[in-house]
PDB file of N, CA and C in Angstrom:
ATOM      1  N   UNK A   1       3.340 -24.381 -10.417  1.00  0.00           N
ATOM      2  CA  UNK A   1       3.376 -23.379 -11.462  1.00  0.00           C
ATOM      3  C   UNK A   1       1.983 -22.765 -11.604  1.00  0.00           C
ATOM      4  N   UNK A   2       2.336 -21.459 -11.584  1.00  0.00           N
ATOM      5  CA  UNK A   2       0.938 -20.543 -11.698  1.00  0.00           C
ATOM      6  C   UNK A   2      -0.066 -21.340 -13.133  1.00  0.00           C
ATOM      7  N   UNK A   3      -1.368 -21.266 -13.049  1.00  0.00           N
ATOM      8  CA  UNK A   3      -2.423 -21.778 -14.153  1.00  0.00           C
ATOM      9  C   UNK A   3      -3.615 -20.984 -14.262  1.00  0.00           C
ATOM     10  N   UNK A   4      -3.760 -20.575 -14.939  1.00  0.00           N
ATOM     11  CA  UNK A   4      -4.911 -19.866 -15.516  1.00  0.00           C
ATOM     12  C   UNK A   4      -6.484 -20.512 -16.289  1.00  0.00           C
ATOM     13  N   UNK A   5      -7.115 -20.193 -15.259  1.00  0.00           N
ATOM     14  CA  UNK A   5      -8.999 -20.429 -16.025  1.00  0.00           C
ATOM     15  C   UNK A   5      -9.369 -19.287 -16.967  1.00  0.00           C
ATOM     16  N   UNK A   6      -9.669 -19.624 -18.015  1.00  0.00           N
ATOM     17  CA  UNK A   6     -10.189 -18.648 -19.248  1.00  0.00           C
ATOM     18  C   UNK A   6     -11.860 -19.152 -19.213  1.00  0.00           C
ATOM     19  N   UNK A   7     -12.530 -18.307 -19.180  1.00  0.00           N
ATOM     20  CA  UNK A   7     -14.039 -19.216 -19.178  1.00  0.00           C
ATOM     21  C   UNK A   7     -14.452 -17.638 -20.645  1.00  0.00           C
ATOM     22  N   UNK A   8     -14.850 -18.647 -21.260  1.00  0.00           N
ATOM     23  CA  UNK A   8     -15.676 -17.677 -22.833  1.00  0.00           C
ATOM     24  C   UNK A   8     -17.218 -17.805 -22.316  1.00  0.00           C
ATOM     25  N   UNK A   9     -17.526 -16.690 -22.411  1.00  0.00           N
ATOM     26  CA  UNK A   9     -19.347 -16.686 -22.033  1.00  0.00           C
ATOM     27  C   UNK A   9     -20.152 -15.981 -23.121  1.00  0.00           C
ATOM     28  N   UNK A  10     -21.713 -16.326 -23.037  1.00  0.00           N
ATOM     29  CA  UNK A  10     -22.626 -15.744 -24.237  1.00  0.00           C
ATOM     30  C   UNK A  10     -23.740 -15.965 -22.779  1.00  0.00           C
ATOM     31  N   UNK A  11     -23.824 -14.785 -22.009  1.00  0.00           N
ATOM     32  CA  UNK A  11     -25.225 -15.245 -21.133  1.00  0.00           C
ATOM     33  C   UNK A  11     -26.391 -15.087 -21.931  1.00  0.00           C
ATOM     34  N   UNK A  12     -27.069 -15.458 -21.614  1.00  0.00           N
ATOM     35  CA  UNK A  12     -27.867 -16.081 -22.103  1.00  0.00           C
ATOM     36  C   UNK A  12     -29.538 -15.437 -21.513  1.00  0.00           C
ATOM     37  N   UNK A  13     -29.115 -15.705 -19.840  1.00  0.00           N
ATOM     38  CA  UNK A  13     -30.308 -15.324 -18.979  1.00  0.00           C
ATOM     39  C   UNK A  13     -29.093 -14.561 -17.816  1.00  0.00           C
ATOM     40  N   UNK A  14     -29.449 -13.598 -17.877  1.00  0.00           N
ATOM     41  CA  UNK A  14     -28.807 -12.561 -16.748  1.00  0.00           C
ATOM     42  C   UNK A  14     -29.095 -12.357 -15.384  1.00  0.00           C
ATOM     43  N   UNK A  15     -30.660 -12.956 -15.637  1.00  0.00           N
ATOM     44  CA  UNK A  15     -30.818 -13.260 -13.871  1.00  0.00           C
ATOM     45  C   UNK A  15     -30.275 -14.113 -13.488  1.00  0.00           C
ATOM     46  N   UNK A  16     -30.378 -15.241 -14.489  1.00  0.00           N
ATOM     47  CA  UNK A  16     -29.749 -16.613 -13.436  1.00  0.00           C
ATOM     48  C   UNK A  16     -28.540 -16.482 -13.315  1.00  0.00           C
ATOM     49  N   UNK A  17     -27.539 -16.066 -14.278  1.00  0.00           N
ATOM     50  CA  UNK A  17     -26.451 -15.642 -14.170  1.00  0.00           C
ATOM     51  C   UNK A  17     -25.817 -14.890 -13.163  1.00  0.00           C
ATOM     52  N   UNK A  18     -26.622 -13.878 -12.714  1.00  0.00           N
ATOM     53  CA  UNK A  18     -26.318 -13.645 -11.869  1.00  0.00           C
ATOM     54  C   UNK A  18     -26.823 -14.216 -10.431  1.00  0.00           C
ATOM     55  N   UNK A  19     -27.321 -14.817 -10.848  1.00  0.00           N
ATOM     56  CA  UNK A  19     -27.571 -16.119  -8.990  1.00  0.00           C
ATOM     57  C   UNK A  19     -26.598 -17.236  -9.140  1.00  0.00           C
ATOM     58  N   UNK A  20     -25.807 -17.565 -10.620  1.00  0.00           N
ATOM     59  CA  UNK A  20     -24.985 -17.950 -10.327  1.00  0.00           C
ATOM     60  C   UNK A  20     -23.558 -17.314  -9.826  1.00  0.00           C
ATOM     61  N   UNK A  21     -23.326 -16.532 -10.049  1.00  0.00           N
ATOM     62  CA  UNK A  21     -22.186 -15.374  -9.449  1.00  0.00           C
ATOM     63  C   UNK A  21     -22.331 -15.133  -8.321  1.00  0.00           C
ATOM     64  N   UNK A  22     -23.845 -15.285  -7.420  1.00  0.00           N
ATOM     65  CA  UNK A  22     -23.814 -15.549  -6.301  1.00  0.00           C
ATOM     66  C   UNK A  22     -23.696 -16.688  -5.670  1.00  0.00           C
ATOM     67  N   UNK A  23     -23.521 -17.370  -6.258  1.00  0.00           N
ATOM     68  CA  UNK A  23     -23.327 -18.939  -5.979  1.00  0.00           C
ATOM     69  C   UNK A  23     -21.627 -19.283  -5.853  1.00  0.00           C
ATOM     70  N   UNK A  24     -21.266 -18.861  -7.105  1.00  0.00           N
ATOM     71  CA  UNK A  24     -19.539 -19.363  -7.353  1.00  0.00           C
ATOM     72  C   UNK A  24     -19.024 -18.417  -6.822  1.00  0.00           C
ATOM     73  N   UNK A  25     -18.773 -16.997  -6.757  1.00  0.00           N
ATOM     74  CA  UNK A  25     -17.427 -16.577  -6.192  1.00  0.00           C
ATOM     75  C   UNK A  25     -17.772 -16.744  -4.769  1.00  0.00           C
ATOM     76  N   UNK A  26     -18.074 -17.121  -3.742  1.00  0.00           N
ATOM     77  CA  UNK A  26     -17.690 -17.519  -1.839  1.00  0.00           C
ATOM     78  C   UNK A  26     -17.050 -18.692  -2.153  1.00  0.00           C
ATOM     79  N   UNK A  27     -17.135 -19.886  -3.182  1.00  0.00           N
ATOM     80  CA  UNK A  27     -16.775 -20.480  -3.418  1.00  0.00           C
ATOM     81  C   UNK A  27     -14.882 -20.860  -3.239  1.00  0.00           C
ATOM     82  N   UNK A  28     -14.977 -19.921  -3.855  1.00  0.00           N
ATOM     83  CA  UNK A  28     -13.303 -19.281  -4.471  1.00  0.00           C
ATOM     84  C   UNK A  28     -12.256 -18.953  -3.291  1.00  0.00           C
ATOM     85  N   UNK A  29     -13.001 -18.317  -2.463  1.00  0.00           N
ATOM     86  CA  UNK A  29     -12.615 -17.596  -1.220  1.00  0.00           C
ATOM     87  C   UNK A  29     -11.045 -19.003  -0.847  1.00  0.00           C
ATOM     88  N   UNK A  30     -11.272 -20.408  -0.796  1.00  0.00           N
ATOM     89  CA  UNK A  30     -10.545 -20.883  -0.420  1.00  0.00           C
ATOM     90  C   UNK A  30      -9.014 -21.172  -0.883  1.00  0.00           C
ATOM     91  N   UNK A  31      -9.490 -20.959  -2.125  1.00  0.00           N
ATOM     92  CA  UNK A  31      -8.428 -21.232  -3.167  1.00  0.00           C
ATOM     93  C   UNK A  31      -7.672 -20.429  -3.721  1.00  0.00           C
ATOM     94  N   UNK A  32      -7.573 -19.313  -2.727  1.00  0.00           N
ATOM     95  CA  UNK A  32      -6.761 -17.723  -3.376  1.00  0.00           C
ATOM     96  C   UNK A  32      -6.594 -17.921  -4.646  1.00  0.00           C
ATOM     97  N   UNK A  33      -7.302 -17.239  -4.782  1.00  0.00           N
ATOM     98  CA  UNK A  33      -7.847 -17.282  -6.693  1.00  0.00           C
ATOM     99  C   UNK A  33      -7.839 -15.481  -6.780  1.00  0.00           C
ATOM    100  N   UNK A  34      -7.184 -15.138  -7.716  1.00  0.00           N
ATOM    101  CA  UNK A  34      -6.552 -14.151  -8.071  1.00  0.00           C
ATOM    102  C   UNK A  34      -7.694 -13.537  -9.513  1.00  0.00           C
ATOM    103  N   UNK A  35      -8.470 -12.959  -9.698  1.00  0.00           N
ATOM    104  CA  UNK A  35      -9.138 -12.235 -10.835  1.00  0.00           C
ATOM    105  C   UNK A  35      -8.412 -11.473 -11.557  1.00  0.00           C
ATOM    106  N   UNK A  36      -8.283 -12.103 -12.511  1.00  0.00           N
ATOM    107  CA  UNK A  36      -7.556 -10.540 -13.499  1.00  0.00           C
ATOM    108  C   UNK A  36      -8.039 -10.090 -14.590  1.00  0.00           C
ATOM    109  N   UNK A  37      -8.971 -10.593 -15.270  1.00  0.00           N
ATOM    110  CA  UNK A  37     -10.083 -10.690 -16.028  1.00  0.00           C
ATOM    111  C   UNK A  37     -11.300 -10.562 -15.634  1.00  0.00           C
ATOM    112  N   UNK A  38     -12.906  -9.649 -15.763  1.00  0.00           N
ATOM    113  CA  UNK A  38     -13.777 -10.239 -15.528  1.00  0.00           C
ATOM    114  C   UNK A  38     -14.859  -9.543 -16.319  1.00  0.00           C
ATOM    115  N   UNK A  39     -14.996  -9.468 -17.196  1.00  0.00           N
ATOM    116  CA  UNK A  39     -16.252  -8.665 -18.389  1.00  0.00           C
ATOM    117  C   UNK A  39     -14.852  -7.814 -18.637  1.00  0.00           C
ATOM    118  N   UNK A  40     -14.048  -7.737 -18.828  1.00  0.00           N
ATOM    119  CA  UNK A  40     -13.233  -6.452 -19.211  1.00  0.00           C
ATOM    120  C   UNK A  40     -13.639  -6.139 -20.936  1.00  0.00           C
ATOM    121  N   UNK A  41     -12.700  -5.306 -21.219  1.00  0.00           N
ATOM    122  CA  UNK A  41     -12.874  -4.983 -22.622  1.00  0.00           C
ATOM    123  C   UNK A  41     -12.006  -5.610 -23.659  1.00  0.00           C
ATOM    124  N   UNK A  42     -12.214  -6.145 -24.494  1.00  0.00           N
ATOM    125  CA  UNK A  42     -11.943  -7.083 -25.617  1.00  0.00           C
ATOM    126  C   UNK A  42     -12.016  -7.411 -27.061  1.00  0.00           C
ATOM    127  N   UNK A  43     -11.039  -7.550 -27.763  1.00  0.00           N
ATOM    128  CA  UNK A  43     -11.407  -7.419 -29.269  1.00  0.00           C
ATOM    129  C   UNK A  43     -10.426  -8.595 -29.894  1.00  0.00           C
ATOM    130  N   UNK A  44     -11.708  -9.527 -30.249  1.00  0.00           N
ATOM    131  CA  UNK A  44     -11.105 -10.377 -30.727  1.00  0.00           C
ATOM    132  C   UNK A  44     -10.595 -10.258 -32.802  1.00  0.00           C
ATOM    133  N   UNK A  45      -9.149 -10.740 -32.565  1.00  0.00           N
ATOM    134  CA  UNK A  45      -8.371  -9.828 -33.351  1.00  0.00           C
ATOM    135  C   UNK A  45      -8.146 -10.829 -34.778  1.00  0.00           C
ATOM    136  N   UNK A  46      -7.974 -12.312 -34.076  1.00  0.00           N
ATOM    137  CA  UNK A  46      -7.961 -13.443 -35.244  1.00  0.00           C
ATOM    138  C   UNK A  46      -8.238 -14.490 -34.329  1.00  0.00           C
ATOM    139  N   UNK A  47      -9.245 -15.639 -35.121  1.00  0.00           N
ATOM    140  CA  UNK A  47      -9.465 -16.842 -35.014  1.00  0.00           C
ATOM    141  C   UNK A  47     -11.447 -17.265 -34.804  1.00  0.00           C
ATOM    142  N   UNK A  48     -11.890 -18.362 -34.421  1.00  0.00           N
ATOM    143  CA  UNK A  48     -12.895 -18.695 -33.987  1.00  0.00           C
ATOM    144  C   UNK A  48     -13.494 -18.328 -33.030  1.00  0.00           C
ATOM    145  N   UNK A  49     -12.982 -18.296 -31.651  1.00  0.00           N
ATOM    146  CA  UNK A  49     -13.463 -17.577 -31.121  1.00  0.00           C
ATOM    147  C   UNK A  49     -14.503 -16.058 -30.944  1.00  0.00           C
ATOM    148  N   UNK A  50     -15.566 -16.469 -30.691  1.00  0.00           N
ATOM    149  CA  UNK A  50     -16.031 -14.789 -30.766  1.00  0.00           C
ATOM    150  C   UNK A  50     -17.067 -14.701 -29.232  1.00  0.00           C
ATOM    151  N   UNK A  51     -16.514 -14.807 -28.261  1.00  0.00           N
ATOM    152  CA  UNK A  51     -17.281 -14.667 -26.915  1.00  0.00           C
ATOM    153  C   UNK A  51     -17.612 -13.293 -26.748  1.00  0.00           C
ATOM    154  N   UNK A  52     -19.059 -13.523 -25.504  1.00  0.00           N
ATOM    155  CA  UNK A  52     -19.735 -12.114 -25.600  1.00  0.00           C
ATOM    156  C   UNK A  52     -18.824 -11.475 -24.052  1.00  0.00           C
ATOM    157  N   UNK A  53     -18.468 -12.613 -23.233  1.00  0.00           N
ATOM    158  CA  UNK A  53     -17.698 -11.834 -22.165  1.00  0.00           C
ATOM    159  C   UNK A  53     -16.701 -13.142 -21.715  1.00  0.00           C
ATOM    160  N   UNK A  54     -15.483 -12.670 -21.053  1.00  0.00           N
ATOM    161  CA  UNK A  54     -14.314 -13.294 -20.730  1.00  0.00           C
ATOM    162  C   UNK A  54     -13.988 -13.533 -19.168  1.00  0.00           C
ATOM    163  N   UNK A  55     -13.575 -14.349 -18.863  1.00  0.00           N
ATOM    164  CA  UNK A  55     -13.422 -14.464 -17.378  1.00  0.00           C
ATOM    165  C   UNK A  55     -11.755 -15.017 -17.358  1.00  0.00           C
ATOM    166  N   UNK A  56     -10.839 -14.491 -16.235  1.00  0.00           N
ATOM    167  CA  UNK A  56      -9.432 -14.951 -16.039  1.00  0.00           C
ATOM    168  C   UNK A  56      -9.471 -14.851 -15.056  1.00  0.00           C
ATOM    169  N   UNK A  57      -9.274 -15.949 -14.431  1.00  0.00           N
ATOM    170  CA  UNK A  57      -8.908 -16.528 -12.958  1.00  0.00           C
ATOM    171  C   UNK A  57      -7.514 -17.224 -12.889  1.00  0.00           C
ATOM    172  N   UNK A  58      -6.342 -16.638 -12.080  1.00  0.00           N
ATOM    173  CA  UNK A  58      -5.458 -17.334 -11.779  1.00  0.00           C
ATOM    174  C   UNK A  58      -4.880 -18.188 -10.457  1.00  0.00           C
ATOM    175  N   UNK A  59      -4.497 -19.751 -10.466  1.00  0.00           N
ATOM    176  CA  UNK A  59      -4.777 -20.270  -9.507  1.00  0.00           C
ATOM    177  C   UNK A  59      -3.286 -20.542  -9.400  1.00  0.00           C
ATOM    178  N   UNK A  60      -3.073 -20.849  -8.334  1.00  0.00           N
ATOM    179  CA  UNK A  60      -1.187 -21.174  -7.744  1.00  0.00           C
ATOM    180  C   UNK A  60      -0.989 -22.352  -8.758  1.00  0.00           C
ATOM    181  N   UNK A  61      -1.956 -23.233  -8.929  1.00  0.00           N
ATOM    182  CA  UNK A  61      -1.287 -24.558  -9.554  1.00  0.00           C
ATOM    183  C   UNK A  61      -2.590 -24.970 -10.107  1.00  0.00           C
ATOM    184  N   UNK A  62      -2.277 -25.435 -11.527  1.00  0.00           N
ATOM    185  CA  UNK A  62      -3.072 -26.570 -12.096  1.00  0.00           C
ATOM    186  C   UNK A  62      -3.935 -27.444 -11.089  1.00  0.00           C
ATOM    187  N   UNK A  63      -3.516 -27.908 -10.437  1.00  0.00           N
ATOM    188  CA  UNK A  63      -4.158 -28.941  -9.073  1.00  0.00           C
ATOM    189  C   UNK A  63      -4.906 -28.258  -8.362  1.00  0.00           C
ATOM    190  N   UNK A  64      -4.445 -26.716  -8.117  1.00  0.00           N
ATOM    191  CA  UNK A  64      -5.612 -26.220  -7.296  1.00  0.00           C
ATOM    192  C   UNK A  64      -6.674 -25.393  -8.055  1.00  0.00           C
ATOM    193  N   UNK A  65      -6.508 -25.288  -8.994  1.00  0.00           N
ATOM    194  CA  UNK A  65      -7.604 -25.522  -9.594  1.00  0.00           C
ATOM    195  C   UNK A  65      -8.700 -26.104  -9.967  1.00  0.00           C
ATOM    196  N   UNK A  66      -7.964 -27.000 -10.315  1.00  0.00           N
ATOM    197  CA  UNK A  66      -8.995 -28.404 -10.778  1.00  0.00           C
ATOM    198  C   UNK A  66      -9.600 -28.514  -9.409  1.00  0.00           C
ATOM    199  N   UNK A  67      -8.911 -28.703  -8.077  1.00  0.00           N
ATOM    200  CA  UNK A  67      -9.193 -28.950  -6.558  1.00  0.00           C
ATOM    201  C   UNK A  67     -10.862 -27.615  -6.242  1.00  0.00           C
ATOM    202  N   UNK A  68     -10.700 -26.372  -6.983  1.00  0.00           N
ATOM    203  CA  UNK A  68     -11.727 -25.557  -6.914  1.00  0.00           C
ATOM    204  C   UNK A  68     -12.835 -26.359  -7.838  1.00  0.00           C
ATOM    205  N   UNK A  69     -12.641 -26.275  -9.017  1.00  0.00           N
ATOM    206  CA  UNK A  69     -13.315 -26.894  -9.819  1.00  0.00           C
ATOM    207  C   UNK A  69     -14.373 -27.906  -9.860  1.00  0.00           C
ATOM    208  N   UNK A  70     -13.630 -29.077  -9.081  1.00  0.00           N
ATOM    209  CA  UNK A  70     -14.435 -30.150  -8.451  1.00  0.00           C
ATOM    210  C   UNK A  70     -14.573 -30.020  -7.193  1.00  0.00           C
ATOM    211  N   UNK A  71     -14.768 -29.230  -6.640  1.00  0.00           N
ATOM    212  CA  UNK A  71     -15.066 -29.121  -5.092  1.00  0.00           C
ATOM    213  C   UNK A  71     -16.377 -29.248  -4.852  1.00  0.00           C
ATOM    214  N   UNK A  72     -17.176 -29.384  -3.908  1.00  0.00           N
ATOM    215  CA  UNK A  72     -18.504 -29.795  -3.430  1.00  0.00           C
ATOM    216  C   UNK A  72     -18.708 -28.634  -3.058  1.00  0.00           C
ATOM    217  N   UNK A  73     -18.177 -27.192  -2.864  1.00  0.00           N
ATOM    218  CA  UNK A  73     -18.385 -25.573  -2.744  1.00  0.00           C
ATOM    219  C   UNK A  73     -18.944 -25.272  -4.533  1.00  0.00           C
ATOM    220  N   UNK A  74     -18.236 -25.654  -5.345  1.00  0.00           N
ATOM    221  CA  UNK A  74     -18.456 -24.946  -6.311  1.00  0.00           C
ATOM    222  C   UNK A  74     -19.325 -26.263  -7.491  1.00  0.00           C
ATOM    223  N   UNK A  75     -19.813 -27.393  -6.991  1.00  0.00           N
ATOM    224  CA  UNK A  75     -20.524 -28.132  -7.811  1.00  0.00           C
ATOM    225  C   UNK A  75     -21.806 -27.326  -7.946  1.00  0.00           C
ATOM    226  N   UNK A  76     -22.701 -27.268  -6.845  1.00  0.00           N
ATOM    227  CA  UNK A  76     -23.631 -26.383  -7.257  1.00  0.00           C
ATOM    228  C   UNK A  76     -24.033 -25.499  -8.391  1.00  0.00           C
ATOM    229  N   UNK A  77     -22.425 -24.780  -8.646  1.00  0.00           N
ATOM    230  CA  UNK A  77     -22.770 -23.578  -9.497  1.00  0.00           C
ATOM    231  C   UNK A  77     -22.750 -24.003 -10.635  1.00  0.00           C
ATOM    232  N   UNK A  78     -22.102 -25.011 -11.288  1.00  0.00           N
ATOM    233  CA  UNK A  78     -21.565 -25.015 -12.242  1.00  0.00           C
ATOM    234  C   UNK A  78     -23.208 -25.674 -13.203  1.00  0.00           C
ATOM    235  N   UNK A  79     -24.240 -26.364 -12.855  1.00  0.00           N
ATOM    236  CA  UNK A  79     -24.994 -26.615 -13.756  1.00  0.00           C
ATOM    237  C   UNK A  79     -26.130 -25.111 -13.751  1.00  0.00           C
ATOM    238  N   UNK A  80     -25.852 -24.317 -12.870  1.00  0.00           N
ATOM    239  CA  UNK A  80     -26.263 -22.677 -12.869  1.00  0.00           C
ATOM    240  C   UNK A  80     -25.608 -22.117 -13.756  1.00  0.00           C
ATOM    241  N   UNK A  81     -24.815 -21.742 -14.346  1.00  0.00           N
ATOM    242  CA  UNK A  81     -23.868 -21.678 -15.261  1.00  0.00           C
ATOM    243  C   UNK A  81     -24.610 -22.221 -16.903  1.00  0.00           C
ATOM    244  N   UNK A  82     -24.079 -23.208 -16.425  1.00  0.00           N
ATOM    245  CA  UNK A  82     -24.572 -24.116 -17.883  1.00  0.00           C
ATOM    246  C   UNK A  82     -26.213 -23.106 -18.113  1.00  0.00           C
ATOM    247  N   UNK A  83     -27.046 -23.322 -17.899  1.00  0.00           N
ATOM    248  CA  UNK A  83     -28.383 -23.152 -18.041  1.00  0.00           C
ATOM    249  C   UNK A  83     -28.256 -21.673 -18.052  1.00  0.00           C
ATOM    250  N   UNK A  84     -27.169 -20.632 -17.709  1.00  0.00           N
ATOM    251  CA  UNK A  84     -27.720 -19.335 -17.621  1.00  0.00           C
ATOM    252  C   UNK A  84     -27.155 -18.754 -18.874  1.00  0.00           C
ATOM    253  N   UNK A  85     -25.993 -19.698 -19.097  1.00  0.00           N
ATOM    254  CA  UNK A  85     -25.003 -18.978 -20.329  1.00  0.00           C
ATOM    255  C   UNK A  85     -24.289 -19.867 -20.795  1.00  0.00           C
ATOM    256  N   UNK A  86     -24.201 -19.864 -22.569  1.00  0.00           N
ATOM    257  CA  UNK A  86     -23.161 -20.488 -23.235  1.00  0.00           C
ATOM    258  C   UNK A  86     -21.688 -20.478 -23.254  1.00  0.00           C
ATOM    259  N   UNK A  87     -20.760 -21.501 -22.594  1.00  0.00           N
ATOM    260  CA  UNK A  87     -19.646 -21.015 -22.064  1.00  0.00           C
ATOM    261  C   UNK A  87     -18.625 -22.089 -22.715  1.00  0.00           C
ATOM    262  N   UNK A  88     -17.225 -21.813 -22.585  1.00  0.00           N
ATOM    263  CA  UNK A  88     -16.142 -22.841 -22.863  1.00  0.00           C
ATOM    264  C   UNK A  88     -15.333 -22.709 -21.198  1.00  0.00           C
ATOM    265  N   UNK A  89     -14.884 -23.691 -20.814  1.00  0.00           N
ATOM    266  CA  UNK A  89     -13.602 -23.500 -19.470  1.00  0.00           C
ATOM    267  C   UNK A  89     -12.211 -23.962 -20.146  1.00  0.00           C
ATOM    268  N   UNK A  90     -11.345 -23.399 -19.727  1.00  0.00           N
ATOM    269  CA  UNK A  90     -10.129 -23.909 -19.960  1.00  0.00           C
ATOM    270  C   UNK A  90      -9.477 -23.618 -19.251  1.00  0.00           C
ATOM    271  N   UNK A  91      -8.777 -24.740 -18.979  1.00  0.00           N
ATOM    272  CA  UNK A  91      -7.346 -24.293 -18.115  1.00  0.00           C
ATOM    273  C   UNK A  91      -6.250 -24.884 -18.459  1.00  0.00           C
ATOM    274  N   UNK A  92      -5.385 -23.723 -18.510  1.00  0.00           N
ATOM    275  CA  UNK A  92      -4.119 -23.706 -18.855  1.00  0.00           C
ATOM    276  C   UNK A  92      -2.695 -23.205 -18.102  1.00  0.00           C
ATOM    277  N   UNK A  93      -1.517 -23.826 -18.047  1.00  0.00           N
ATOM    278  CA  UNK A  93      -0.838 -23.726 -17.272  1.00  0.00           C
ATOM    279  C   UNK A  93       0.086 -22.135 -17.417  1.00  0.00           C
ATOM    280  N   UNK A  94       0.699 -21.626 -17.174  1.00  0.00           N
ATOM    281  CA  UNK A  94       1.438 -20.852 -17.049  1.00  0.00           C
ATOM    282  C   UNK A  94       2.879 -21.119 -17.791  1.00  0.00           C
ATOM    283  N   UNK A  95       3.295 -19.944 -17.974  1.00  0.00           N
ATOM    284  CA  UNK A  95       5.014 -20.564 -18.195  1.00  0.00           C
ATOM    285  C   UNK A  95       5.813 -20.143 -17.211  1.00  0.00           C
ATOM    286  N   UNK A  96       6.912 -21.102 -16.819  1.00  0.00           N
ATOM    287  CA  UNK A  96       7.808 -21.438 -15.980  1.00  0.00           C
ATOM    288  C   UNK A  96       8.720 -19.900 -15.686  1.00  0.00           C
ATOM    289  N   UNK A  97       8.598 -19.738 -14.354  1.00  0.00           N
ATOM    290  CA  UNK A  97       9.746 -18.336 -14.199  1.00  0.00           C
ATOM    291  C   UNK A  97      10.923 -18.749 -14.578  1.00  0.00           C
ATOM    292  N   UNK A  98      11.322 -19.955 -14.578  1.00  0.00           N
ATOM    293  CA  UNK A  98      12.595 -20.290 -14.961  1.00  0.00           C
ATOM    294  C   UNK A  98      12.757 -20.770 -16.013  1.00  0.00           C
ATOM    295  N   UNK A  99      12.022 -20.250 -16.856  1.00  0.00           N
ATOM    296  CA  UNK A  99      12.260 -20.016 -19.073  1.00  0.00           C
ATOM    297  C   UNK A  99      12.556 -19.046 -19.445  1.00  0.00           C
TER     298      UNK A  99
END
C-alpha cells in the first residue's frame, strides 16, 4: 500500500541545507520515490502545526520507505538535515484502493 513522507521544515542555514539536498535526493533514485510536494504553497488552516516549508514524498510501501530511510545512501544526510533545519518526519500509510 502506497505511504507517504511528510517532512515539516524551519531551515535554519540554507547553505547547509542545501548541501544537504545534495546529499539526499541521488539517494532516492533507488526507491522510486515519487515527489508531490516540495516548498509548494501552503496555508495552514487549523491546528499546531506552523512549518516554514513542506516536503511529500510518496513511496510504494511503508517498508520501502523506511528501507530508504535507513539505508547507508541516505544515513549521511540525515544528521545534515538535523543541523541545517528544524524538522518533523512522518510517515504515514495511504488508504487502501479497496475502501
Amino acid at each position: 500500500m502506497t505511504a507517504y513522507m511528510i517532512t515539516y521544515l524551519d531551515v535554519t542555514d540554507q547553505e547547509a541545507f542545501d548541501a544537504y539536498r545534495k546529499a539526499a535526493i541521488p539517494s532516492l533514485e533507488p526507491y522510486r520515490v515519487s515527489s508531490l510536494v516540495v516548498d509548494g504553497r501552503f496555508e495552514v488552516l487549523e491546528g499546531m502545526v506552523r512549518p516554514k516549508s513542506i516536503v511529500i514524498l510518496e513511496f510504494e510501501s511503508m517498508e520501502h520507505a523506511k528501507q530508504w530511510y535507513e539505508s547507508s545512501e541516505y544515513a549521511p544526510a540525515i544528521p545534515m538535515r538535523q543541523q541545517a533545519a528544524e524538522s518533523s518526519v512522518i510517515l504515514v500509510e495511504g488508504v487502501s484502493d479497496t475502501a
